[in-house]
Protein backbone atom coordinates (compact mmCIF):
# COMPACT_ATOMS: atom_id res chain seq x y z
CA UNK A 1 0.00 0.00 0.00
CA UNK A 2 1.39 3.31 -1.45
CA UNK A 3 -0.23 6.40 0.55
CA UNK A 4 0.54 8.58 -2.20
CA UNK A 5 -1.53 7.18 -4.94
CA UNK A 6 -4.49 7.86 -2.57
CA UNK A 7 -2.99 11.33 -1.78
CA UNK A 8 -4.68 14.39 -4.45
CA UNK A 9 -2.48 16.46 -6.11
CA UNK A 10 -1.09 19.39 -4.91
CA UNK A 11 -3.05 22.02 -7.04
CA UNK A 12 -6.35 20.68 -6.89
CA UNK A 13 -5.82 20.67 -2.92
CA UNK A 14 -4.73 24.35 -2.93
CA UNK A 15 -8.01 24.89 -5.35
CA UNK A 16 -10.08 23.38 -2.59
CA UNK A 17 -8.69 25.10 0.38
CA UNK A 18 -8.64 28.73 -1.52
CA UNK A 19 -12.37 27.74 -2.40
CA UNK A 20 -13.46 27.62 1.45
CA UNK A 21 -11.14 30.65 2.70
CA UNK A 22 -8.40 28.62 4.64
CA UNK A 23 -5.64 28.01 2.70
CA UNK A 24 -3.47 30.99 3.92
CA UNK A 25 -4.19 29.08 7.68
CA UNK A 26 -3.33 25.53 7.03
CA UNK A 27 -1.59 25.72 3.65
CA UNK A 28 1.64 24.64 6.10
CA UNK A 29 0.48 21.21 6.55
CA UNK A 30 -1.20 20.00 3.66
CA UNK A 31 2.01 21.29 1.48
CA UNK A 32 3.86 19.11 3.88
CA UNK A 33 1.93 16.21 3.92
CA UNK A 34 1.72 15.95 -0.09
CA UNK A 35 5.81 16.62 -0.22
CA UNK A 36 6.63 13.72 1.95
CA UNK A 37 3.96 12.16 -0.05
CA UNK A 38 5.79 12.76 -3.50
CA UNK A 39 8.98 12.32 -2.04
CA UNK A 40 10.53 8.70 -2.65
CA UNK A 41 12.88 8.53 0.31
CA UNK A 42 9.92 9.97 2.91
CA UNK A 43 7.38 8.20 0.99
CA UNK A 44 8.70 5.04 1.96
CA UNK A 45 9.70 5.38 5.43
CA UNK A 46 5.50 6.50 5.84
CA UNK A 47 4.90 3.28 3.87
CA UNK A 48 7.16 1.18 6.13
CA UNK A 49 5.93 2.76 9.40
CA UNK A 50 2.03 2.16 8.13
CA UNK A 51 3.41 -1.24 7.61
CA UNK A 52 4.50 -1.74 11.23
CA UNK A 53 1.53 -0.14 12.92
CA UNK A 54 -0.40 -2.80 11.17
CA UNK A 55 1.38 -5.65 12.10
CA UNK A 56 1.44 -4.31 16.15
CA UNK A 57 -2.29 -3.85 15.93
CA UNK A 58 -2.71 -7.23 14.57
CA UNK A 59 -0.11 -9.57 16.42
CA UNK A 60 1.37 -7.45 19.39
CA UNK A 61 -1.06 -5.35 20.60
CA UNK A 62 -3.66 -8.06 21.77
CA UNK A 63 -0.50 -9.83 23.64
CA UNK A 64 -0.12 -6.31 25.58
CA UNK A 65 -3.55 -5.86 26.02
CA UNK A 66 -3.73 -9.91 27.38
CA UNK A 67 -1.08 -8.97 29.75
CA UNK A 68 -2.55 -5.45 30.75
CA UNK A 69 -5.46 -8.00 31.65
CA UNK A 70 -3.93 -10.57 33.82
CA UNK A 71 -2.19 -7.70 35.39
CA UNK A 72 -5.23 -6.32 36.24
CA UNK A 73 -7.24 -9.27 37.70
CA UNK A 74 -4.42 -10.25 39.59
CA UNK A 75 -3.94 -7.04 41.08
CA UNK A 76 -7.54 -7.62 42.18
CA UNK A 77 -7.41 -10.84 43.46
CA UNK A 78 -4.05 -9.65 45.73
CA UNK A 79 -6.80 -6.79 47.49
CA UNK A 80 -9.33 -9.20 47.86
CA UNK A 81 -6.91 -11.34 49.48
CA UNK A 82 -5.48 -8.87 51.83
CA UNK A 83 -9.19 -7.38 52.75
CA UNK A 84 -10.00 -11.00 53.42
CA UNK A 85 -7.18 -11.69 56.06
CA UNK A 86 -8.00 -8.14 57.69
CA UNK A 87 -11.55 -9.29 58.01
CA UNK A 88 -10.88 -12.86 59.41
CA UNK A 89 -8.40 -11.25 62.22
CA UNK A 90 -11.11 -8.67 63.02
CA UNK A 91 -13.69 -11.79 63.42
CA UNK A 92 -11.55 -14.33 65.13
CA UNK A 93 -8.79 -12.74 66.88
CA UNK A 94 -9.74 -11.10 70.22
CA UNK A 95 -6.34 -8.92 70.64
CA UNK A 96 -5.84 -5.59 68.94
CA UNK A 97 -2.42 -6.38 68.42
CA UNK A 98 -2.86 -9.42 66.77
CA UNK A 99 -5.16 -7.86 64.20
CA UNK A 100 -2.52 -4.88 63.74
CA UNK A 101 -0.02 -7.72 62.95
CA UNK A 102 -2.38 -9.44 60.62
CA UNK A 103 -2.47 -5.35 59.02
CA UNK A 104 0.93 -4.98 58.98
CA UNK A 105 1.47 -8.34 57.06
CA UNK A 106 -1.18 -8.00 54.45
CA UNK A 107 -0.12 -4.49 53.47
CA UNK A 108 3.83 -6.08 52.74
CA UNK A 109 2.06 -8.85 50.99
CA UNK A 110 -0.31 -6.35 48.53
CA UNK A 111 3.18 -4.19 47.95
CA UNK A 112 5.06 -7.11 47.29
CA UNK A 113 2.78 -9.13 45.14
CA UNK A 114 2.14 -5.55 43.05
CA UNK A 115 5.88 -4.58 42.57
CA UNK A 116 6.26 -8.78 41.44
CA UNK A 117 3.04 -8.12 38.99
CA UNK A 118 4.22 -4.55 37.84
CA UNK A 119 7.83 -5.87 37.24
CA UNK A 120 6.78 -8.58 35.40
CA UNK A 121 4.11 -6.97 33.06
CA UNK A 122 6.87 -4.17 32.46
CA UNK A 123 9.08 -7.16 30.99
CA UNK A 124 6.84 -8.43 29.15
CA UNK A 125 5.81 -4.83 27.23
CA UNK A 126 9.09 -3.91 26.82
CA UNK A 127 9.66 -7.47 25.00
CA UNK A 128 6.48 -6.78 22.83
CA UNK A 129 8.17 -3.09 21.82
CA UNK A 130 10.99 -4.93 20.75
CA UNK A 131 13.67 -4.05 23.41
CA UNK A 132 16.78 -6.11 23.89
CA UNK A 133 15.87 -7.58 27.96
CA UNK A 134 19.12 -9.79 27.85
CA UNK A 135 21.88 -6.52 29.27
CA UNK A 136 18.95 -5.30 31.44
CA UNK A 137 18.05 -8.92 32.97
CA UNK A 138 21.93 -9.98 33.20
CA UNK A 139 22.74 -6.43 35.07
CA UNK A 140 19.61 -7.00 37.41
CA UNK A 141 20.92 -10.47 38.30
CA UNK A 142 24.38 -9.13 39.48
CA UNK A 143 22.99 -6.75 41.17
CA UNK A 144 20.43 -8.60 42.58
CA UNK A 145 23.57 -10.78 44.18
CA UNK A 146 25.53 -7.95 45.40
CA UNK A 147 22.81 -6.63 46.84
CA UNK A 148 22.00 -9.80 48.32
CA UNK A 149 25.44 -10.55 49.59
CA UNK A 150 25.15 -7.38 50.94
CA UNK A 151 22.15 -7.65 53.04
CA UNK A 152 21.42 -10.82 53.50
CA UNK A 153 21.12 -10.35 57.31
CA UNK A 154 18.48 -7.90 56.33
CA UNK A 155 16.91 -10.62 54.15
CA UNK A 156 17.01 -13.13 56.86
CA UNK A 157 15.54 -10.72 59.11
CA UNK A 158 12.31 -9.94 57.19
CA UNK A 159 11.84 -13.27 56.26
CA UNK A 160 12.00 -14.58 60.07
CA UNK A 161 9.56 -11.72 60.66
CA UNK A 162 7.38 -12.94 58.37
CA UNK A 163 7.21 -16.45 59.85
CA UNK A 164 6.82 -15.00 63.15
CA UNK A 165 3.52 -13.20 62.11
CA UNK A 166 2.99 -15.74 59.98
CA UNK A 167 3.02 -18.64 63.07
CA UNK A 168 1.73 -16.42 65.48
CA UNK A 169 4.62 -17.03 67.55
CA UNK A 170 4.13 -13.83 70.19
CA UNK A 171 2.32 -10.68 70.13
CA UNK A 172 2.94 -7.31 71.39
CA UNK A 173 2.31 -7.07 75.11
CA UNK A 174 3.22 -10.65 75.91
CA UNK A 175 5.86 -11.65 78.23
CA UNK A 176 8.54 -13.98 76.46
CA UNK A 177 12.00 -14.91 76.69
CA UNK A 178 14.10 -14.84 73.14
CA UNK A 179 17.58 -14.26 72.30
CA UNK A 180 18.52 -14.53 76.23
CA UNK A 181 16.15 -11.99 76.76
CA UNK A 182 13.33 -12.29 78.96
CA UNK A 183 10.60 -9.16 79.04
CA UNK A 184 7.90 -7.82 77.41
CA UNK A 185 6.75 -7.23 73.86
CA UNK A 186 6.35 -3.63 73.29
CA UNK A 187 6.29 -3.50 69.22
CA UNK A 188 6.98 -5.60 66.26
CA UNK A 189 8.26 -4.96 62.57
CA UNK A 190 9.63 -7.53 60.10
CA UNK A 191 13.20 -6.58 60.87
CA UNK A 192 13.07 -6.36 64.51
CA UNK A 193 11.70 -7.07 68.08
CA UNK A 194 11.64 -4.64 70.68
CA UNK A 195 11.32 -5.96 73.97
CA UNK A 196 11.59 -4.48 77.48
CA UNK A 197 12.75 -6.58 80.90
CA UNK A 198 11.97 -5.97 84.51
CA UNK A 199 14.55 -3.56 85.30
CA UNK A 200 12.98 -1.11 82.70
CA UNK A 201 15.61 -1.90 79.69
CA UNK A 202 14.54 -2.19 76.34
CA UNK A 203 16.61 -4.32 73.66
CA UNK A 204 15.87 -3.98 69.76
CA UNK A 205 16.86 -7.77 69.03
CA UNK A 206 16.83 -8.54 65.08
CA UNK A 207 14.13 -11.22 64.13
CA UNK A 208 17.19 -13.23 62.43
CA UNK A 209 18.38 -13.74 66.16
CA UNK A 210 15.50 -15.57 67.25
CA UNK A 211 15.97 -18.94 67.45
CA UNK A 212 13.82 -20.61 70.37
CA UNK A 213 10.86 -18.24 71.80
CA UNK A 214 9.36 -19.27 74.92
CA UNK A 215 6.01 -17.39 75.56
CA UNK A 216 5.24 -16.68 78.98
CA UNK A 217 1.59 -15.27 77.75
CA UNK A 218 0.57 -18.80 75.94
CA UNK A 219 -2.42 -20.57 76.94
CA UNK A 220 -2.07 -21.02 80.95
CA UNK A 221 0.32 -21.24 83.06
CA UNK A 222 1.93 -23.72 85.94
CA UNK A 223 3.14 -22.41 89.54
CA UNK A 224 4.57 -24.77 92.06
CA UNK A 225 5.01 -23.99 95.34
CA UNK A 226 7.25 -26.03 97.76
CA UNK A 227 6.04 -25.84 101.32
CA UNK A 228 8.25 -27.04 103.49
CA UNK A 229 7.91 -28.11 107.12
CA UNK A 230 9.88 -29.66 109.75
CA UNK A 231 10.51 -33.54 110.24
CA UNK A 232 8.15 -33.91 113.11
CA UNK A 233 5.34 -32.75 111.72
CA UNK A 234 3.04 -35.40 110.60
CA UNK A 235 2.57 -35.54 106.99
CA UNK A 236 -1.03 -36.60 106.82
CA UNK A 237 -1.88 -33.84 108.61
CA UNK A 238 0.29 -31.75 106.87
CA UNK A 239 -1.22 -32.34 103.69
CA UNK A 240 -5.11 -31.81 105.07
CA UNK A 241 -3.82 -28.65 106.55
CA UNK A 242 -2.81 -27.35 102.65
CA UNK A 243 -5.86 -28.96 100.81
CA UNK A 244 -8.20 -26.77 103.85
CA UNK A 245 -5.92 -23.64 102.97
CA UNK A 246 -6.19 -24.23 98.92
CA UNK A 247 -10.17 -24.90 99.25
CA UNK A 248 -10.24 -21.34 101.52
CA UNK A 249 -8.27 -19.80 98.72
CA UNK A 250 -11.06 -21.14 95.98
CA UNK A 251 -14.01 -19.95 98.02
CA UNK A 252 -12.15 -15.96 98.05
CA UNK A 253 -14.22 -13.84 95.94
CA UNK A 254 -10.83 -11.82 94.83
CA UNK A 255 -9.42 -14.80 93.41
CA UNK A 256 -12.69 -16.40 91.74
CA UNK A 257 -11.72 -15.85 88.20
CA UNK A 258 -7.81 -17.05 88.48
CA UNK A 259 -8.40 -20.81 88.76
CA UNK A 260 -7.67 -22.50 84.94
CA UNK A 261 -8.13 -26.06 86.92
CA UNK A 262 -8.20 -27.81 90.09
CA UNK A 263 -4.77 -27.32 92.38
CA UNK A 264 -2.83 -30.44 92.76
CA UNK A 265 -1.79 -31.27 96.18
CA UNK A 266 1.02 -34.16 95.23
CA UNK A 267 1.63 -34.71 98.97
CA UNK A 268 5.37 -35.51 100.07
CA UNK A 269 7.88 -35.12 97.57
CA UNK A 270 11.36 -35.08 99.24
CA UNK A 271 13.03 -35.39 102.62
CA UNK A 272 16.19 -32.80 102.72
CA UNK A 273 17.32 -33.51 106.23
CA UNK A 274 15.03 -32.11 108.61
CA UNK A 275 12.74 -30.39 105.87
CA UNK A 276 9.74 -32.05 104.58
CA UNK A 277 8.73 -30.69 101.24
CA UNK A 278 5.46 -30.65 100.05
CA UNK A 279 4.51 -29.67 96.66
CA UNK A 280 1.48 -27.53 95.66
CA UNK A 281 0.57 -26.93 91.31
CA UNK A 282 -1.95 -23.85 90.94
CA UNK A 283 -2.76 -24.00 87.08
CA UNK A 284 -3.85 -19.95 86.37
CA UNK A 285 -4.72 -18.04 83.01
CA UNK A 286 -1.41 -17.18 81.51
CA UNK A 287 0.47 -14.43 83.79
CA UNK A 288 -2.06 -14.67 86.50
CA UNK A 289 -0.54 -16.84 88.96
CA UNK A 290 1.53 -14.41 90.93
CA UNK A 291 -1.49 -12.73 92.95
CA UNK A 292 -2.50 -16.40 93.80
CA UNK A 293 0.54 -17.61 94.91
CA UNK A 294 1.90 -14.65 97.55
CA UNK A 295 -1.62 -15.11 98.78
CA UNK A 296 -0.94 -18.90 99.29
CA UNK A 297 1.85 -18.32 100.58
CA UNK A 298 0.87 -15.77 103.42
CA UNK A 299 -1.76 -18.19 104.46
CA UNK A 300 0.24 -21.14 104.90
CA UNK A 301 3.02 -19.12 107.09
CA UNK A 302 0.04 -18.02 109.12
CA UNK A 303 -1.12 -21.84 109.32
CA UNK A 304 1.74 -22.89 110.12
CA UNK A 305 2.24 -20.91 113.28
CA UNK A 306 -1.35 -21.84 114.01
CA UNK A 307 -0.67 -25.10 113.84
CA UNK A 308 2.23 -24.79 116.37
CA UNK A 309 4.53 -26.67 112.79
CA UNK A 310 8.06 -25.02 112.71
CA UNK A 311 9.75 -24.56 109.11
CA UNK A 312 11.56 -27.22 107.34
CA UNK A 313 15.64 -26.31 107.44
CA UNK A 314 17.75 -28.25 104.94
CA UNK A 315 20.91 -27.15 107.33
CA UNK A 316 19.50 -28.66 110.86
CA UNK A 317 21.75 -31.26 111.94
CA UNK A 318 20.35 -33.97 114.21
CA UNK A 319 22.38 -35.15 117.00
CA UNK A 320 21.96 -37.26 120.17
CA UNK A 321 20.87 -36.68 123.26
CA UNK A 322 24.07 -36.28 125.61
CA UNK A 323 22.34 -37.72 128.19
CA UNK A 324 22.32 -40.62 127.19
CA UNK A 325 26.01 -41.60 127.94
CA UNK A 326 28.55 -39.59 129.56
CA UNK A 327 30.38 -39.00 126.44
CA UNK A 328 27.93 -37.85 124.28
CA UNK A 329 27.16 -41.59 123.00
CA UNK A 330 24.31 -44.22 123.18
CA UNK A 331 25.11 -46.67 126.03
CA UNK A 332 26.36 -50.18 124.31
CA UNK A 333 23.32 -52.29 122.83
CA UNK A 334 20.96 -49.32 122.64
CA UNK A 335 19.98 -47.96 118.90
CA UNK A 336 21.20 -44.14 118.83
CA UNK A 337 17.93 -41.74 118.29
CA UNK A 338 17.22 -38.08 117.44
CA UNK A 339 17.35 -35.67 119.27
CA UNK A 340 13.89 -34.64 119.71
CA UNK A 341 12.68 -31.03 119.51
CA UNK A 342 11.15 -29.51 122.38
CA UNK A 343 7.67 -28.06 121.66
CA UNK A 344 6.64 -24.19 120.94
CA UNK A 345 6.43 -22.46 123.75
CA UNK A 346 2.89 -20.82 124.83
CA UNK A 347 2.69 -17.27 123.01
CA UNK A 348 5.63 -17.56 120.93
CA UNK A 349 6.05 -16.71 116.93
CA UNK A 350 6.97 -19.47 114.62
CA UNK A 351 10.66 -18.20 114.28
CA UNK A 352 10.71 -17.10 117.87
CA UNK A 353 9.10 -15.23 120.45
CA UNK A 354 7.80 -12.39 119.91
């Protein structure tokens, strides 16, 4: 197809524009158009670029306009996505941090998955335009490793911080110990943990760092109390004297909502010397045990001095009774005993008198 067999010539066109008054305003541009026209050299390039917009419109053009599509719906399906983990936290988790975690991770999982989709359909139309992707794609890759090489704590970081939201490991607010830190959660990022202890220090601890996590804030939790009492105090009634103190405990108002099960009264675990040890399991909502527990143990040191039952002591030595001999020894065929101690004395403390 020659465009200038189809083109008039250039006096009848000048006739026609005089005729209607506008020659002398665009007599510029048709004078061009029907020179390149009549030119050979210009002629052809119009003739070759004709030729090429035909062949984009018919074999490249619906290939860009397929990929402009699939671009599109899967930039769609990426928001639905992320809209639909935003509304599942909101539904099922009952912590605001968790759903500002579940926030944080959909939004880096809609910019990611659009840079991936933009990068991609930017390849693909600057293949259909006819550019050479082969220096761009090979200097990518090297940089892509020295960047890599590079960072790749940073890398490791992120993606540990993705598994931790991911898993659900910890929260913000609960108590853990990571990294040989034990403390609390105060924020979260995909790089990095922040995490204060009891004395008031905070630590930034990189998410690549965290290897084990042990979360205090989990589920429930255990405390075991060891209450020890001297060798001459009977253990059955040792053990009725703790199961009256844990029922008391139940039937407190203040601590009605802290029980996560019955308390375990295991009964008499070791004998250290003079010191009977008798273990007690409270089983609490996580981080609620502590209350319980100083509570316990306030009543049984006020039981125990009730009870007239003196505190077990791992460092009491028995002896014998010097009486006995002259010499501090068991006469000869006798069976050596211990020494017995005296009982309390009437108004006196259970470390003394008062």
């Amino acid at each position: 197809m020659r465009f200038r067999y189809f083109l008039p010539r250039e006096d009848k066109v000048r006739s026609s524009l005089e005729s209607m008054g506008i020659w002398t305003l665009l007599s510029p541009l048709p004078m061009a158009a029907i020179w390149l026209s009549q030119n050979r050299f210009f002629g052809r390039i119009l003739d070759e670029w004709g030729d090429d917009t035909q062949e984009f419109i018919r074999l490249k053009l619906p290939h860009l306009l397929l990929v402009a599509i699939i671009a599109f719906v899967l930039n769609k399906l990426l928001s639905l996505a992320s809209a639909h983990m935003i509304r599942v936290a909101e539904l099922h988790a009952g912590r605001p941090a968790r759903i500002s975690q579940v926030k944080t991770l959909a939004g880096v999982i809609r910019a990611t998955g659009l840079a991936v989709i933009a990068l991609i359909a930017s390849l693909q139309f600057l293949a259909a335009l006819g550019a050479n992707l082969a220096p761009l794609l090979a200097s990518a890759g090297v940089a892509g490793i020295a960047v890599g090489l590079a960072a790749q704590n940073i890398v490791k970081d992120v993606f540990n911080g993705v598994l931790i939201l991911l898993e659900n490991q910890f929260n913000v607010g609960d108590q853990v110990r990571l990294a040989g830190i034990a403390g609390t959660v105060e924020a979260m990022t995909l790089r990095q943990t922040t995490v204060r202890d009891a004395d008031g220090t905070l630590y930034v601890v990189p998410n690549s760092q965290i290897g084990t996590v042990a979360n205090v804030s989990a589920g429930y939790s255990l405390a075991t109390v060891n209450v020890s009492v001297d060798f001459s105090a009977h253990p059955d009634e040792v053990r009725a004297l703790l199961a009256a103190i844990v029922a008391d405990l139940r039937a407190c108002e203040e601590f009605r909502g802290l029980w996560a099960d019955e308390p375990q009264i295991l009964g008499l675990d070791a004998i250290k010397g003079s010191e009977l040890i008798f273990p007690v399991v409270f089983k609490t909502p996580a981080t609620k045990q502590y209350a319980l527990v100083r509570e316990f143990r306030r009543r049984v040191r006020l039981a125990l001095e009730q009870k007239r039952l003196l505190p077990g002591d791992p460092y009491r030595i028995f002896g014998y009774d010097e009486h006995q001999s002259g010499h501090g020894r068991p006469p000869a065929g006798e069976e050596p005993g211990p020494v017995r101690i005296p009982p309390a004395k009437e108004n006196s403390g259970l470390f003394g008198s008062e």
